[in-house]
Protein backbone atom coordinates (compact mmCIF):
# COMPACT_ATOMS: atom_id res chain seq x y z
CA UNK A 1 0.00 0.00 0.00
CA UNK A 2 2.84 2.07 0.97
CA UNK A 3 5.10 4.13 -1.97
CA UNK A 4 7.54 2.36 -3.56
CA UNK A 5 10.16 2.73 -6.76
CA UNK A 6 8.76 0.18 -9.17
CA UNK A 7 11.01 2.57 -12.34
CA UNK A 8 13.30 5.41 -12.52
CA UNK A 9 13.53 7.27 -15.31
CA UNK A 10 16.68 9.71 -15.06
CA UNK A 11 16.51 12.64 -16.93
CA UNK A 12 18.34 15.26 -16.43
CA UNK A 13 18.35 16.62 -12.74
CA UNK A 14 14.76 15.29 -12.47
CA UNK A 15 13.85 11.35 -12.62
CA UNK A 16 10.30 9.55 -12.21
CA UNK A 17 9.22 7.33 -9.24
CA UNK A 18 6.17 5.62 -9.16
CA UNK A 19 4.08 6.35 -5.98
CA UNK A 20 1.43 3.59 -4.73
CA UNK A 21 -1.87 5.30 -3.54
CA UNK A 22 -4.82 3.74 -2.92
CA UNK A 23 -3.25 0.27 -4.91
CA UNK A 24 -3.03 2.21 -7.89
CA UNK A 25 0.37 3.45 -9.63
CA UNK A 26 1.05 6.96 -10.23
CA UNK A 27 4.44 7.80 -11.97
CA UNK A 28 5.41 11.40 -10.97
CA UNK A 29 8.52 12.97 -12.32
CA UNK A 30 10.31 15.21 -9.40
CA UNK A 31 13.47 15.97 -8.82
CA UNK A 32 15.37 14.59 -6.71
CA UNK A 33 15.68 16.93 -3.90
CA UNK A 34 11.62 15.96 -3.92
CA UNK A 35 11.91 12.32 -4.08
CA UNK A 36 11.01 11.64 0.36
CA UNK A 37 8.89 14.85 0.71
CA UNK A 38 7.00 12.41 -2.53
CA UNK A 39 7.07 9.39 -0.73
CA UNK A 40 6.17 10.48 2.89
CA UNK A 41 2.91 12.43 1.05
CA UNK A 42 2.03 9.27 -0.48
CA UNK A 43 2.80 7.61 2.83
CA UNK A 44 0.31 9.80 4.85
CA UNK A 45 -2.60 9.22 2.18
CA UNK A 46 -2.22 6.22 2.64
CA UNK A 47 -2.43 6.28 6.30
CA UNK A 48 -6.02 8.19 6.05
CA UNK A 49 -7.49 5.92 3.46
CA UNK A 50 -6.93 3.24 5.96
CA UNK A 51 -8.05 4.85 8.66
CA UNK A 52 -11.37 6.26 6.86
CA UNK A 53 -11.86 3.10 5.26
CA UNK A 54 -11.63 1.28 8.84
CA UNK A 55 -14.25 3.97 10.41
CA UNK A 56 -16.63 3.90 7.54
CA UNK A 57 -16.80 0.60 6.27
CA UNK A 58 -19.83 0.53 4.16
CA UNK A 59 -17.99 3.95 1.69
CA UNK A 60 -15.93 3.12 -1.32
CA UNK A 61 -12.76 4.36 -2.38
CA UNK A 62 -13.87 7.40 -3.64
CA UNK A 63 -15.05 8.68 -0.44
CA UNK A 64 -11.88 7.76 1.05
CA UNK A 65 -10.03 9.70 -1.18
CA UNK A 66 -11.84 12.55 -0.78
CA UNK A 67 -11.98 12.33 2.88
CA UNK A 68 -8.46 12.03 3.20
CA UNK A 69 -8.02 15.56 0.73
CA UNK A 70 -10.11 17.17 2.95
CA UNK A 71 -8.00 16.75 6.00
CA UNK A 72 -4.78 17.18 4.17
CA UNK A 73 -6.05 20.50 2.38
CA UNK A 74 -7.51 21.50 6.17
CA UNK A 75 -3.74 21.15 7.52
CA UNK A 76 -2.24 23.22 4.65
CA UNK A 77 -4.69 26.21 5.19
CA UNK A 78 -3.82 26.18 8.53
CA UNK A 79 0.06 25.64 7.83
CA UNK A 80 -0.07 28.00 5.51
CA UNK A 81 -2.17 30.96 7.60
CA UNK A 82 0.67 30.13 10.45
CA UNK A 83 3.27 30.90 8.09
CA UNK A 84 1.96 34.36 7.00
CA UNK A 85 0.97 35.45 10.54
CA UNK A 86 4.85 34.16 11.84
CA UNK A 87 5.40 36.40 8.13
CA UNK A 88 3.24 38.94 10.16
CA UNK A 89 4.79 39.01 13.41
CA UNK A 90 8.19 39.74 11.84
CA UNK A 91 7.64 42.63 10.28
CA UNK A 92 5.40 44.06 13.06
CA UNK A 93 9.23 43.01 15.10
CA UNK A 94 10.88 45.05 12.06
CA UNK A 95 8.88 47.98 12.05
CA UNK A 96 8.51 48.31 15.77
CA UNK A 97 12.36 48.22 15.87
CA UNK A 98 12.43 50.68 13.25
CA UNK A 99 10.53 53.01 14.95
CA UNK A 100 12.18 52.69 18.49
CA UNK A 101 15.81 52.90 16.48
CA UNK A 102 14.07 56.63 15.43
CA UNK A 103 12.68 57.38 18.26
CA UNK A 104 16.11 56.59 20.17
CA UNK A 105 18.03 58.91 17.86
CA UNK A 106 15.27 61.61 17.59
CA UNK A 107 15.68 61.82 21.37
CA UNK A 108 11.78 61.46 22.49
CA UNK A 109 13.04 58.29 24.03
């Protein structure tokens, strides 16, 4: 069930790897920098089609699938809305350094 290299293709910096979700095949060309952050993706679909499909046996595959989106596209809205309010809190850090650097030097301080 889990990933696996059935075929590599090289080519260039990039190559192809075949990724096992859902027991089908998918070949993917990455490069190789890519090739775990691939595999561990594939790994943790994997992981929630199993789970779903243990929780709601009487669903098909489909449902599984699109259960298991769901969740991952719910984690990277929220990994991504961290990221720009970390982004955020930085330049608030930035500008209120800015400003107590001018205030410093303008003497009001």
């Amino acid at each position: 069930m889990y990933s696996s290299i059935n075929q590599r293709i090289m080519n260039g910096e990039k190559f192809t790897i075949r990724v096992k979700i859902a027991e089908r095949l998918y070949p993917i060309t990455i490069a190789r920098s890519e090739e775990e952050t691939f595999r561990t993706i594939a790994r943790q679909i994997n992981d929630l089609i199993l789970q779903f499909s243990q929780r709601y046996p009487d669903r098909d595959m489909q449902d599984f699938m699109a259960m298991a989106l769901l969740q991952l596209g719910s984690q990277l809205k929220r990994s991504n809305e961290l990221a720009e309010s970390k982004d955020l809190v930085k330049k608030l850090e930035q500008l209120d350094k800015t400003l107590e650097d001018f205030l410093v030097e303008e003497q009001v301080l």
